[in-house]
C-alpha atoms as a PDB file:
ATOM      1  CA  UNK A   1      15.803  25.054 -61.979  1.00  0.00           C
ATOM      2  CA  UNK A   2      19.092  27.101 -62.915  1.00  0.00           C
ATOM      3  CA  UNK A   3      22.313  26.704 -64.479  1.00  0.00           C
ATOM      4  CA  UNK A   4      25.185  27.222 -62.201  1.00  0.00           C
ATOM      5  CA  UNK A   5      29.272  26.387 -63.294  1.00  0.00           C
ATOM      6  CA  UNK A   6      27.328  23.317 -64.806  1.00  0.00           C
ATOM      7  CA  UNK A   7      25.146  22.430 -62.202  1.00  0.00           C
ATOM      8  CA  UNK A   8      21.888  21.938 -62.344  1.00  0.00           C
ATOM      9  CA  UNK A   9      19.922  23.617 -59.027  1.00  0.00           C
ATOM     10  CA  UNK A  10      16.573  23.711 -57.728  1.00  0.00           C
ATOM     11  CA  UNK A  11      16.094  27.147 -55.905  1.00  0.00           C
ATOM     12  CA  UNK A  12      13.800  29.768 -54.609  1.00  0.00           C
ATOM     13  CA  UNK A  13      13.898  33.274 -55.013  1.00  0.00           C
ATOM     14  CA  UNK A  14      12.450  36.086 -52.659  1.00  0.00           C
ATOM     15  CA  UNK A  15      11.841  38.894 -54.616  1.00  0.00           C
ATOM     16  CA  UNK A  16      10.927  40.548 -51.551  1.00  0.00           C
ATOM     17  CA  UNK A  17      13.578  39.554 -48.979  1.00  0.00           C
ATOM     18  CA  UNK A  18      16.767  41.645 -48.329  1.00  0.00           C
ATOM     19  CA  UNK A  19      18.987  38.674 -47.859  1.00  0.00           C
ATOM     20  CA  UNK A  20      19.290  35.808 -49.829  1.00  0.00           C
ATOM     21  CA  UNK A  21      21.473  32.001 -48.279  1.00  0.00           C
ATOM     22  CA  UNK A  22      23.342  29.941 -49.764  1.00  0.00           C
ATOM     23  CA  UNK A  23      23.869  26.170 -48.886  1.00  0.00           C
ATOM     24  CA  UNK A  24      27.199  25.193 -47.158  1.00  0.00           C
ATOM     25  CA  UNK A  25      26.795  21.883 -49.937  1.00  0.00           C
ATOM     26  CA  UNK A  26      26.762  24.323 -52.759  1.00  0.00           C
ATOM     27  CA  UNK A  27      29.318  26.858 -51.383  1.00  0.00           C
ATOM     28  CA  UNK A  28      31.538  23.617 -51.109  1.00  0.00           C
ATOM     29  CA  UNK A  29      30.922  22.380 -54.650  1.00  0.00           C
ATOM     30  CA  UNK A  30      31.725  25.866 -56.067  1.00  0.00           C
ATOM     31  CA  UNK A  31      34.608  26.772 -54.373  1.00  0.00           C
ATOM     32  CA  UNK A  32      33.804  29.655 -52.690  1.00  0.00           C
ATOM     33  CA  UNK A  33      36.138  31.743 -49.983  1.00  0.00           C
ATOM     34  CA  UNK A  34      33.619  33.496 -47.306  1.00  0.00           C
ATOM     35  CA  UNK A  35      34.413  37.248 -46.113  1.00  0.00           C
ATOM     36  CA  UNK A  36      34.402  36.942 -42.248  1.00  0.00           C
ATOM     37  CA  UNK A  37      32.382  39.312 -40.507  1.00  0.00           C
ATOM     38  CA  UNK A  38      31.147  39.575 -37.204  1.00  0.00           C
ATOM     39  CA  UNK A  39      27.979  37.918 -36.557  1.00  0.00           C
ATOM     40  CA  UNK A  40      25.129  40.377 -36.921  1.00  0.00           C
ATOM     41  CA  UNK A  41      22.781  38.888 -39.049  1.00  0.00           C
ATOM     42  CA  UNK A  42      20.430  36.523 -36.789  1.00  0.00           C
ATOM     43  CA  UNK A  43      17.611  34.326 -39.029  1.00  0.00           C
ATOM     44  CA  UNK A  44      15.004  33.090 -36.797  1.00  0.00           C
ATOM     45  CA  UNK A  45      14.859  29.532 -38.312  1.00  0.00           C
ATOM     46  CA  UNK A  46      10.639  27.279 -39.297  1.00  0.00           C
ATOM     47  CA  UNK A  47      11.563  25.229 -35.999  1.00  0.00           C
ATOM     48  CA  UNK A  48      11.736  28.569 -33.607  1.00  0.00           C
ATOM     49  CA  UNK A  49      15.624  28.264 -33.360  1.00  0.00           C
ATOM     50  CA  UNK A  50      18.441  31.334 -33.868  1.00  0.00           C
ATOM     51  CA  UNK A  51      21.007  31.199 -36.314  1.00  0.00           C
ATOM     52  CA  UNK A  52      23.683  33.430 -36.719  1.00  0.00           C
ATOM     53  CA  UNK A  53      25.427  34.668 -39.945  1.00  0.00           C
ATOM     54  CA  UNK A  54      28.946  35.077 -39.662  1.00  0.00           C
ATOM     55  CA  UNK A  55      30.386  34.823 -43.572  1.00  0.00           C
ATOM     56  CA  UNK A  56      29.455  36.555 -46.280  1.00  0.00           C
ATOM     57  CA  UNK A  57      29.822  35.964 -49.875  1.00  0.00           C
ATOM     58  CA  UNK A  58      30.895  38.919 -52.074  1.00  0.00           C
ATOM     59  CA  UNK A  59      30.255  38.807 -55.614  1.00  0.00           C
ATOM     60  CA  UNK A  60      28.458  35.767 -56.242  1.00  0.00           C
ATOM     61  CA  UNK A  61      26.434  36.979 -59.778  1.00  0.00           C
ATOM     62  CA  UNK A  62      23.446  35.183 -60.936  1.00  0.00           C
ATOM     63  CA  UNK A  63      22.281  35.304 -64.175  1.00  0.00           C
ATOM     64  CA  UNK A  64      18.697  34.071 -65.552  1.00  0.00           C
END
């Protein structure tokens, strides 16, 4: 669990990945503004579909 603006999370870290996701739920709850960007990222998804990435969020700091 972690601490975030007073929430309370459940999350999982990839020490090894190169991206990490955030949920559109917690992106809503927190307020944040997305960086447009064209869609270059593509995440192959546990039930074989595509999704592209096409927002980014600068800046978001975690702290442990």
């Amino acid at each position: 669990m972690l601490s975030l603006s007073k929430l309370i999370l459940d999350i999982l870290f990839d020490s090894g990945a190169m991206h990490s996701f955030i949920s559109i739920k917690l992106v809503e709850m927190l307020g944040l503004v997305p960086t447009p960007r064209p869609p270059l990222l593509s995440v192959a998804l546990p039930d074989e579909k595509t999704m592209r990435c096409d927002e980014l969020y600068k800046d978001c700091h975690i702290q442990m």
